[in-house]
N, C-alpha and C. Protein backbone atom coordinates (compact mmCIF):
# COMPACT_ATOMS: atom_id res chain seq x y z
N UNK A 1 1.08 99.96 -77.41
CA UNK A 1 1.86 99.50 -78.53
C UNK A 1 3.36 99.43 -78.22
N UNK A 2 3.81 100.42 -77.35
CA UNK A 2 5.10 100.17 -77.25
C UNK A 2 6.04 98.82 -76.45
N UNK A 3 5.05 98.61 -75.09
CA UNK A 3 5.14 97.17 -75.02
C UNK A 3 5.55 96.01 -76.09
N UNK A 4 4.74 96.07 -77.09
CA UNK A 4 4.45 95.23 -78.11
C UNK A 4 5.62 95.19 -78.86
N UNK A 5 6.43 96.00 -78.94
CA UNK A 5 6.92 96.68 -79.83
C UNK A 5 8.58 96.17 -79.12
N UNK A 6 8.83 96.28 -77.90
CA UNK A 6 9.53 96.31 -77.07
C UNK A 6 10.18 94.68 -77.02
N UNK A 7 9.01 94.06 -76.90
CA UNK A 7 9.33 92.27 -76.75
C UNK A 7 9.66 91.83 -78.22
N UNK A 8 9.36 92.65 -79.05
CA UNK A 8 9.62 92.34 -80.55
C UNK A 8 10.92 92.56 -80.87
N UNK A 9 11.36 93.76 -80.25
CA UNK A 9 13.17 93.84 -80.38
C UNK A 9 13.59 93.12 -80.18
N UNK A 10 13.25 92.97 -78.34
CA UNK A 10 14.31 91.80 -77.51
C UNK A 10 14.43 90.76 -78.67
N UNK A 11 13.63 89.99 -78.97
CA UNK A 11 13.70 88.98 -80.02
C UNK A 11 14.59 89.15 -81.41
N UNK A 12 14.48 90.08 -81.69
CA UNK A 12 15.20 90.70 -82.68
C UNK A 12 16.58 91.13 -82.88
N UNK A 13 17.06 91.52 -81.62
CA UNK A 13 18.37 91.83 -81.54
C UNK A 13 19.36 91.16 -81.66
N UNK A 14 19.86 90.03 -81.68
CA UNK A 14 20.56 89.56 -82.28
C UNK A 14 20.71 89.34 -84.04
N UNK A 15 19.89 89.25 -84.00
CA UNK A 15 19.91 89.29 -86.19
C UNK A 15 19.96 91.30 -86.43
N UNK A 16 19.76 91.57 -85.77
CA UNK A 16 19.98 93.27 -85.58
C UNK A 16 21.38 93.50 -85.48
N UNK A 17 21.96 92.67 -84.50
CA UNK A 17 23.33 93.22 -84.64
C UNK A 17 24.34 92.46 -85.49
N UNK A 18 23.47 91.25 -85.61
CA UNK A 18 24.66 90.83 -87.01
C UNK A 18 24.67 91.45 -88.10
N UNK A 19 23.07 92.24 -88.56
CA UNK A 19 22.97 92.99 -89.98
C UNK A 19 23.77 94.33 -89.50
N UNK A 20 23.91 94.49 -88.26
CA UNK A 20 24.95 96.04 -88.28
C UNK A 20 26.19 96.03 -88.39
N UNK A 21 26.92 94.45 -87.77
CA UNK A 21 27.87 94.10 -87.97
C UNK A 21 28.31 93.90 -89.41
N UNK A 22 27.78 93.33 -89.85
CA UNK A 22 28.14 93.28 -91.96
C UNK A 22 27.75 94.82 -92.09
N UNK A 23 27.37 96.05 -91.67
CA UNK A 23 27.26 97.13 -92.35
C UNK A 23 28.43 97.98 -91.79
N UNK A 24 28.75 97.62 -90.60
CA UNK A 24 29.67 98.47 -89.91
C UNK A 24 31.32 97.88 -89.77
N UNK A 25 30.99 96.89 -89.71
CA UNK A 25 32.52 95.67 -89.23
C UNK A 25 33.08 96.24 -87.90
N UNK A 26 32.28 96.75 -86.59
CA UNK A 26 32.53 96.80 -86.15
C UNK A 26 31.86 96.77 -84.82
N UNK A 27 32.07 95.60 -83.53
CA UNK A 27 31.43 95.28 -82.68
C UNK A 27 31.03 96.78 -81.79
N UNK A 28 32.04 97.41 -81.18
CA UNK A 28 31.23 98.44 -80.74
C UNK A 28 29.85 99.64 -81.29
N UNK A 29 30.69 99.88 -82.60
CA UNK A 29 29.77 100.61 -83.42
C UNK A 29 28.24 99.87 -83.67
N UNK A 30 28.26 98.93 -83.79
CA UNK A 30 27.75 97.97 -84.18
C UNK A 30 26.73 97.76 -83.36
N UNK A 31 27.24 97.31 -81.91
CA UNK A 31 25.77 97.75 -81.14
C UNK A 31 25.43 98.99 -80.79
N UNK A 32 25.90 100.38 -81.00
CA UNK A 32 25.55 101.48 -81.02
C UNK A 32 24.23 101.91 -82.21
N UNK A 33 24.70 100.98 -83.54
CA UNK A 33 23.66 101.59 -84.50
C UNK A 33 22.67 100.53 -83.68
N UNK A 34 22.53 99.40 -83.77
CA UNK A 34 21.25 98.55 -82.70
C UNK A 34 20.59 99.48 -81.60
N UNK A 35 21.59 99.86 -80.66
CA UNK A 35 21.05 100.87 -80.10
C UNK A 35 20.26 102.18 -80.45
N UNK A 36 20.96 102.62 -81.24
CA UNK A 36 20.11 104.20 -81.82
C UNK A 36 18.67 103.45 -82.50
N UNK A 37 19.12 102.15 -83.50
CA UNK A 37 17.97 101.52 -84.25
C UNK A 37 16.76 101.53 -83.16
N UNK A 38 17.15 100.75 -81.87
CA UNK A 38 15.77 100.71 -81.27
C UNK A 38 15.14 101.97 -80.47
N UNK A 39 16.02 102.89 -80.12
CA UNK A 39 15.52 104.11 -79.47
C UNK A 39 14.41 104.63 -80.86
N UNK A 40 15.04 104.75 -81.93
CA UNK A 40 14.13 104.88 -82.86
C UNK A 40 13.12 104.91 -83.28
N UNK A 41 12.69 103.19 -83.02
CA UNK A 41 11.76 102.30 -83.43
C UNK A 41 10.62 102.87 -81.90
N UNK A 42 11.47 103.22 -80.99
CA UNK A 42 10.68 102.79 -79.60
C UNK A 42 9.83 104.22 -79.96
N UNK A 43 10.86 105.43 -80.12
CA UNK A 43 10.52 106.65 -80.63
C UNK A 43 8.86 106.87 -81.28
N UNK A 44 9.31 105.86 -82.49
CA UNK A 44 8.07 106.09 -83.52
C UNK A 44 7.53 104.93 -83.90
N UNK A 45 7.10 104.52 -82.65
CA UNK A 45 6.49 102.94 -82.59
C UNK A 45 4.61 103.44 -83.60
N UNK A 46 4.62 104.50 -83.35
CA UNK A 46 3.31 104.60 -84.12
C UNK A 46 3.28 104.29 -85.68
N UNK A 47 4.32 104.86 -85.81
CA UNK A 47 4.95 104.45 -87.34
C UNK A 47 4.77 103.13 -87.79
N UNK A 48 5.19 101.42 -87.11
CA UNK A 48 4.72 100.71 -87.87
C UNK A 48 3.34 99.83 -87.37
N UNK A 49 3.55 99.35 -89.02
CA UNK A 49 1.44 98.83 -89.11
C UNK A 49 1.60 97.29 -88.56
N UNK A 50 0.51 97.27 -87.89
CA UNK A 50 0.74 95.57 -86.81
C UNK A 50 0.21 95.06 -87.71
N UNK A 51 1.13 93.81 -88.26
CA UNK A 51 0.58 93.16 -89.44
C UNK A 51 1.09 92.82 -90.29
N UNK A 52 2.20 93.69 -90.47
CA UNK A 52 3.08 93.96 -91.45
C UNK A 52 4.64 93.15 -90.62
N UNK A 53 5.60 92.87 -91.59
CA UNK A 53 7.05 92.02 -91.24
C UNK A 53 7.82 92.91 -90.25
N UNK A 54 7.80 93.01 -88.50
CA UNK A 54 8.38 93.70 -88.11
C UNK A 54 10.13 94.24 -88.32
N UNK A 55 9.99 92.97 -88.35
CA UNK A 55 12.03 92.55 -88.92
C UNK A 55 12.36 93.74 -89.85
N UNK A 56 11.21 93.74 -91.24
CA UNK A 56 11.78 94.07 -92.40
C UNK A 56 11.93 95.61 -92.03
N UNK A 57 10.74 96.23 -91.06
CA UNK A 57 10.77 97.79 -90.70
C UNK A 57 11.55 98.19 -90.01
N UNK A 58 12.11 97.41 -88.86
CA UNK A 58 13.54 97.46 -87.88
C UNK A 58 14.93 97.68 -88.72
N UNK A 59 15.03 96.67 -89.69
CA UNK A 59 16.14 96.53 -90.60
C UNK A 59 16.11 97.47 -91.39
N UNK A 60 15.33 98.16 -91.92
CA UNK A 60 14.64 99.49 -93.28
C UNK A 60 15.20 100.76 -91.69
N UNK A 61 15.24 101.01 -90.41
CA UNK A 61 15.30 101.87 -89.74
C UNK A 61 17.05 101.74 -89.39
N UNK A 62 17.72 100.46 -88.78
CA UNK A 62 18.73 100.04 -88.62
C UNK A 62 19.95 101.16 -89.92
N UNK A 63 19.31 100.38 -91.29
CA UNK A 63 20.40 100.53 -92.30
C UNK A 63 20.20 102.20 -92.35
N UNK A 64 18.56 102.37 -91.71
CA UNK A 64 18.59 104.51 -92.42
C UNK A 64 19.71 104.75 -91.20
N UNK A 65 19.54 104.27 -90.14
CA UNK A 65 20.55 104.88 -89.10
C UNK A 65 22.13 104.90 -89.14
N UNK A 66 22.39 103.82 -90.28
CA UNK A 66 23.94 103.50 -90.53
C UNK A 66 24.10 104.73 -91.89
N UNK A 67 23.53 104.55 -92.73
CA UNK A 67 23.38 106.07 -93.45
C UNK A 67 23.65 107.46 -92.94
N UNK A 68 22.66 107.33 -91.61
CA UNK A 68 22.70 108.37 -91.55
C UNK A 68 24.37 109.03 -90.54
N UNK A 69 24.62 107.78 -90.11
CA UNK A 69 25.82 107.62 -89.17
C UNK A 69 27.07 108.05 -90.39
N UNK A 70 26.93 107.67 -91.38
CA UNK A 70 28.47 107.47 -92.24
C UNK A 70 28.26 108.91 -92.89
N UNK A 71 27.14 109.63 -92.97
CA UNK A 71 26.94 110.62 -93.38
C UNK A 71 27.76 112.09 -92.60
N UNK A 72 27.49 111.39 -91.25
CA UNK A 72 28.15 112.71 -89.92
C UNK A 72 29.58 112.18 -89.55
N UNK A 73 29.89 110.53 -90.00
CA UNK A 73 31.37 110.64 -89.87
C UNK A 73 32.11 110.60 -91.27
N UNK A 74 31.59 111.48 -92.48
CA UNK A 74 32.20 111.20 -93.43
C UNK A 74 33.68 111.75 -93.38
N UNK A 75 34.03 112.40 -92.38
CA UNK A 75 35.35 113.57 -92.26
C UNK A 75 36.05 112.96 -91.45
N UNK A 76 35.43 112.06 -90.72
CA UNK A 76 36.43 111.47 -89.96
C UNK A 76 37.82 110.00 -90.12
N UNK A 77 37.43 109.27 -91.21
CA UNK A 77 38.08 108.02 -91.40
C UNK A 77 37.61 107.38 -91.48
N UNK A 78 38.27 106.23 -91.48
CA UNK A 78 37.76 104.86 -91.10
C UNK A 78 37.54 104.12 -89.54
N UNK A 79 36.48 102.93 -89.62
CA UNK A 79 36.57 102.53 -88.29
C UNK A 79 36.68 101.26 -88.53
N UNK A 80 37.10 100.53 -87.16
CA UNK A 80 38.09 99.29 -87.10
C UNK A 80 37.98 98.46 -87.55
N UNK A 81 38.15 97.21 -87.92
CA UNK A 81 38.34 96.03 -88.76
C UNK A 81 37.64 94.69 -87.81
N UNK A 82 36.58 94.02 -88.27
CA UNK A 82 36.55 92.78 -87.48
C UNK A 82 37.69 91.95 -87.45
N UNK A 83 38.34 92.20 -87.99
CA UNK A 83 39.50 90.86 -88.05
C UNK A 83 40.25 91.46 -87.26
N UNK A 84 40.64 92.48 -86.79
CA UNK A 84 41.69 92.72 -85.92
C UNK A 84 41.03 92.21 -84.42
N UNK A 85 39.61 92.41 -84.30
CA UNK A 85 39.36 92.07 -82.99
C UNK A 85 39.66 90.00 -82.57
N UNK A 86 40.56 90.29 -81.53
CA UNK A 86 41.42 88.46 -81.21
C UNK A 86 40.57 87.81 -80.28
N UNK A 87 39.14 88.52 -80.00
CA UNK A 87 38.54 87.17 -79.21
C UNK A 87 37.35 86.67 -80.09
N UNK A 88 37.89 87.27 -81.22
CA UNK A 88 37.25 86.33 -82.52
C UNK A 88 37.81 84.83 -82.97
N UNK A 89 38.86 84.57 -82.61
CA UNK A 89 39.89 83.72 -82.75
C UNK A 89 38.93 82.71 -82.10
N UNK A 90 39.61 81.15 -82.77
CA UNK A 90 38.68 79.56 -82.18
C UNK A 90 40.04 79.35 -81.33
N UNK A 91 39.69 78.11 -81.03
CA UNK A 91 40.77 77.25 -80.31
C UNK A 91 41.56 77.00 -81.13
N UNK A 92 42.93 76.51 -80.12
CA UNK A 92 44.27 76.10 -81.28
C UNK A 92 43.85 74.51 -81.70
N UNK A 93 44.34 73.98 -83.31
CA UNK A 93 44.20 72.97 -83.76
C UNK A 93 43.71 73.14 -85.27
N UNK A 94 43.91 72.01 -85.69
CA UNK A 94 43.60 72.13 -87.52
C UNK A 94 42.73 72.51 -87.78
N UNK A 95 41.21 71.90 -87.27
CA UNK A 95 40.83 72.21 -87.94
C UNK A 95 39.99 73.83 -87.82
N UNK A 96 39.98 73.94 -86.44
CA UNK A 96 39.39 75.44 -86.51
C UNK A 96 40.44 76.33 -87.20
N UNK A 97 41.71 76.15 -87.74
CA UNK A 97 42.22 77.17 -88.15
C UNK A 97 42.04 77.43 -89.56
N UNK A 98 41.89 75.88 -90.40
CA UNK A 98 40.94 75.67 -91.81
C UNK A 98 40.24 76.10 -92.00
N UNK A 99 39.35 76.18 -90.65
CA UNK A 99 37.61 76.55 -91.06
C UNK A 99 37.93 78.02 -90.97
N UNK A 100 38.94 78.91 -90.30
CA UNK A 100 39.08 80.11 -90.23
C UNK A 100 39.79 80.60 -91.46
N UNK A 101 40.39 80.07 -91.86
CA UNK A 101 40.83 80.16 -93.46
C UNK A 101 39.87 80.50 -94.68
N UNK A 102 38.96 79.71 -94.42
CA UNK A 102 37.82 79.15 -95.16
C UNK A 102 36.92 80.82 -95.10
N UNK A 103 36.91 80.81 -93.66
CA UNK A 103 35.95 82.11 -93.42
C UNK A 103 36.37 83.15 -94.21
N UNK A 104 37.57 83.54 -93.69
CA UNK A 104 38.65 84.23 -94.25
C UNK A 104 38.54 85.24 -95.73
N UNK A 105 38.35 83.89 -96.19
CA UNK A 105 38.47 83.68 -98.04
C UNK A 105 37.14 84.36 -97.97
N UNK A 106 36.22 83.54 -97.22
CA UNK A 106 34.59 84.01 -97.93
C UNK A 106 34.24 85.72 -97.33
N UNK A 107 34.95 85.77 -96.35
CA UNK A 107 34.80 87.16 -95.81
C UNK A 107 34.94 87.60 -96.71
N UNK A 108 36.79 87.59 -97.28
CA UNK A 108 37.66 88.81 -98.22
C UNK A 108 36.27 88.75 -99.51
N UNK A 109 36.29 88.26 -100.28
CA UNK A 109 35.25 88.00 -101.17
C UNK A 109 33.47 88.83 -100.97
N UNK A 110 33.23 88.92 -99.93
CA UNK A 110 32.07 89.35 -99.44
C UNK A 110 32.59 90.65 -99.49
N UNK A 111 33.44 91.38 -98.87
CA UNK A 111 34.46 92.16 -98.46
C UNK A 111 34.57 93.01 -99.75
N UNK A 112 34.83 92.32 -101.10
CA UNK A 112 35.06 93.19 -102.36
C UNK A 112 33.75 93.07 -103.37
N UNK A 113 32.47 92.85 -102.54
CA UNK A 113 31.35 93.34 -103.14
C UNK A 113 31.00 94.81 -102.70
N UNK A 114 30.57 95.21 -104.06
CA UNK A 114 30.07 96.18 -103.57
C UNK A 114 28.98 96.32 -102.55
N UNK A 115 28.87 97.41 -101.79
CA UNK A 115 27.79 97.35 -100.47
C UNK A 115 26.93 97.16 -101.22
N UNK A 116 26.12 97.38 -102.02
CA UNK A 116 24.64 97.15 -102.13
C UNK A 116 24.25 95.99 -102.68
N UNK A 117 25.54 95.18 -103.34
CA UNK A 117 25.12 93.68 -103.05
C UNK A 117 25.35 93.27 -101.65
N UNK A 118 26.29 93.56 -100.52
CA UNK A 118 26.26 93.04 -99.62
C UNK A 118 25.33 92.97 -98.86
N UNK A 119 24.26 94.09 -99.06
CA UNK A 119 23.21 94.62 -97.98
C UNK A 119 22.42 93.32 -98.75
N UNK A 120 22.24 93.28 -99.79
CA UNK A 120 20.77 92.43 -100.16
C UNK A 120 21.17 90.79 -100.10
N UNK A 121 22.65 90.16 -100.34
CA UNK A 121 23.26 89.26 -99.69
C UNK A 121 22.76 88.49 -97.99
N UNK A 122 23.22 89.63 -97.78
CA UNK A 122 23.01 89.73 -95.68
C UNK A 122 21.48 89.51 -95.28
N UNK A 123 20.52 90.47 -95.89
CA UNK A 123 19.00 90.35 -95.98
C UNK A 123 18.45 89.34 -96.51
N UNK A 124 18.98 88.82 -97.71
CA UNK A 124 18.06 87.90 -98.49
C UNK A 124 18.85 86.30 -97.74
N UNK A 125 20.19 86.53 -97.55
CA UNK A 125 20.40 84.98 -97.56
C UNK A 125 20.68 84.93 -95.84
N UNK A 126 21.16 85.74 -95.31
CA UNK A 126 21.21 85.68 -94.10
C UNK A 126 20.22 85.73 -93.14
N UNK A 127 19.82 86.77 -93.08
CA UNK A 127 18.43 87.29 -92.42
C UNK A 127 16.91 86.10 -92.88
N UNK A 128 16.64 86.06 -94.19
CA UNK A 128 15.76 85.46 -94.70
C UNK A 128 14.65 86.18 -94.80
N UNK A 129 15.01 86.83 -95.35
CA UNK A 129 13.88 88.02 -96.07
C UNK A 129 13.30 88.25 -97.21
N UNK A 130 12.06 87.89 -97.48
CA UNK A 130 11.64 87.92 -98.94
C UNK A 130 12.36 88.53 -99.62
N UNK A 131 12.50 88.65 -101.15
CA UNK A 131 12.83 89.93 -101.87
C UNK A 131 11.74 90.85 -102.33
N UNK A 132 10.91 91.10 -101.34
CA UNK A 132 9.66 91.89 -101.56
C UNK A 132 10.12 92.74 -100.49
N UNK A 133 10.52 91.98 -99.30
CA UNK A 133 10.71 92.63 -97.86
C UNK A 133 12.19 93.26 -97.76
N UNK A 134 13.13 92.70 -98.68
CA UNK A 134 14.72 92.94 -98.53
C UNK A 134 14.16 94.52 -99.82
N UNK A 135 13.76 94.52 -101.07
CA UNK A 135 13.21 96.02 -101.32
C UNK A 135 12.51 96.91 -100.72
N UNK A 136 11.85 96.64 -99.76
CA UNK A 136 11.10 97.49 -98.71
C UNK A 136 12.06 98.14 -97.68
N UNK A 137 13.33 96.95 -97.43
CA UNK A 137 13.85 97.52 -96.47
C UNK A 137 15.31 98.26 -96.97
N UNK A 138 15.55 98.38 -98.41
CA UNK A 138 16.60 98.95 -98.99
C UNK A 138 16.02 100.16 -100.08
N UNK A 139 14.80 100.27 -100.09
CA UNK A 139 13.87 101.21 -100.62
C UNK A 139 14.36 101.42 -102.55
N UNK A 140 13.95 99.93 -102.74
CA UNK A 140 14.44 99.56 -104.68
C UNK A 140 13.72 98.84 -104.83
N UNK A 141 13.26 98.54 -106.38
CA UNK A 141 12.25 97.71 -106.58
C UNK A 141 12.71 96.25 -106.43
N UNK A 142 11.90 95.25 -106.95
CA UNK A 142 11.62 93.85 -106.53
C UNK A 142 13.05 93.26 -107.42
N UNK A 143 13.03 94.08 -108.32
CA UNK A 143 13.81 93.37 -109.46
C UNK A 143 15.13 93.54 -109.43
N UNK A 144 15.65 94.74 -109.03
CA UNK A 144 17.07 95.36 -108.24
C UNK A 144 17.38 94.48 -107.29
N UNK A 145 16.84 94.16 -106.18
CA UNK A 145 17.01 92.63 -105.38
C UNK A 145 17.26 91.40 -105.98
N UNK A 146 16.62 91.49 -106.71
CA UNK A 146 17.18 90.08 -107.66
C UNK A 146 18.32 90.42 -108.43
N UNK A 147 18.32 90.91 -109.09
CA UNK A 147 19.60 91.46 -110.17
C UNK A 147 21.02 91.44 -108.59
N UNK A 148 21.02 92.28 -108.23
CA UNK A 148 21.95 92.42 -107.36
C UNK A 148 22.36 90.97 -106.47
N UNK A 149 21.16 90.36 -105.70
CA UNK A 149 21.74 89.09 -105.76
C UNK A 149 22.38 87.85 -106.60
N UNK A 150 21.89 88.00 -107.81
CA UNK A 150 22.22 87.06 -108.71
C UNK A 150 23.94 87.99 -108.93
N UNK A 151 24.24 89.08 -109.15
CA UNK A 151 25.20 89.24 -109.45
C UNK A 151 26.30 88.87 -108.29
N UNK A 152 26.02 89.02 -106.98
CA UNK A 152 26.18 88.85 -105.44
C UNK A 152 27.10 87.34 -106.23
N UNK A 153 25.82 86.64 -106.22
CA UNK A 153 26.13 85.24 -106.00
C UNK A 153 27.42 84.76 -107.05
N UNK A 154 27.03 85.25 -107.93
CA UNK A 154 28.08 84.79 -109.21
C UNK A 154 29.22 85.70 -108.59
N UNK A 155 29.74 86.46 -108.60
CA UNK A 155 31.05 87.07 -108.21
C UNK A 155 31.80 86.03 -106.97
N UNK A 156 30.85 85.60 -105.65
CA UNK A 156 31.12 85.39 -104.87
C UNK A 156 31.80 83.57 -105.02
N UNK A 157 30.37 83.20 -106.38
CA UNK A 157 31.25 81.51 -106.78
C UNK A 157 32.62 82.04 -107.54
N UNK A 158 32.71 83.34 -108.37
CA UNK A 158 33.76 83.00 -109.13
C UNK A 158 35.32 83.26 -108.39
N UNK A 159 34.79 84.67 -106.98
CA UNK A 159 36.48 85.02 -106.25
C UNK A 159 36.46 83.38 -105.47
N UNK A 160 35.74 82.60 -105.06
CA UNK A 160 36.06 81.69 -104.33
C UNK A 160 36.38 80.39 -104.81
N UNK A 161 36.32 80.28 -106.09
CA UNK A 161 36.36 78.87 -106.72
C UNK A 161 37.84 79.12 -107.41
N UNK A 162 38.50 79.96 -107.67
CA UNK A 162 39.67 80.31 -107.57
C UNK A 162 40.88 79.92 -106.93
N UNK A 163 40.18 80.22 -105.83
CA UNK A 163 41.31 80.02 -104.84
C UNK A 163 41.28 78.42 -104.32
């Protein structure tokens, strides 16, 4: 099983580290929780049922590991900012600097949701995860996923249609 289990990451890791990236905002940290996520998974590969949405059990282990991470650095501060990192930056010219504007805006906005719309945001619209599978992997019922996205969404048309 662990084989099995193993080629399922590889595949996985990239949408792994973008959901750690929106939890962490931060590239190093970021593949560290990916990292701990799959030692994890590799750990207690008995744990999941073949059959079942691997994604959604990786992501349900990922977010316990960022929990459990903010839990042991609660004394310590804060950690760094994606926007400060500069090889995020496009090329010089209009319009990538628009479209970085653009981002910008939708970041800050994403940015002043509360996390637990962001988590079901990131899962449901990013990832593409049922809202059967985005409650499985945030451990709330079916209907809290919905509620929270619908509120997600409306906040996010109203800070952006603003500006």
């Amino acid at each position: 099983m662990p084989a099995a289990i193993g080629q399922e990451l590889v595949a996985l890791l990239p949408r792994l580290r973008r959901f750690a990236l929106v939890l962490c905002r931060s590239q190093p940290l970021a593949d560290d929780l990916v990292q701990g996520a799959c030692e994890r998974a590799l750990a207690n590969a008995g744990s999941w049922t073949p059959g079942t949405k691997f994604d959604a059990w990786m992501f349900r282990i990922l977010r316990n590991h960022w929990i459990d991470h903010l839990r042991r650095m609660r004394t310590e501060g804060m950690m760094e900012d994606v926007s400060l990192q500069t090889q995020l930056i496009g090329d010089a010219g209009e319009g990538p600097i628009l479209n970085r504007l653009v981002l910008s805006e939708v970041q800050r906005a994403i940015d002043n949701l509360p996390p637990e719309q962001q988590e079901v945001l990131v899962l449901v619209c990013a990832e593409d995860l049922s809202y059967r599978e985005a409650a499985e992997v945030l451990g709330v019922p079916v209907g809290t996923v919905m509620s929270r996205l619908a509120r997600a969404r409306k906040r996010l048309m109203e800070m952006t249609a603003a500006a």
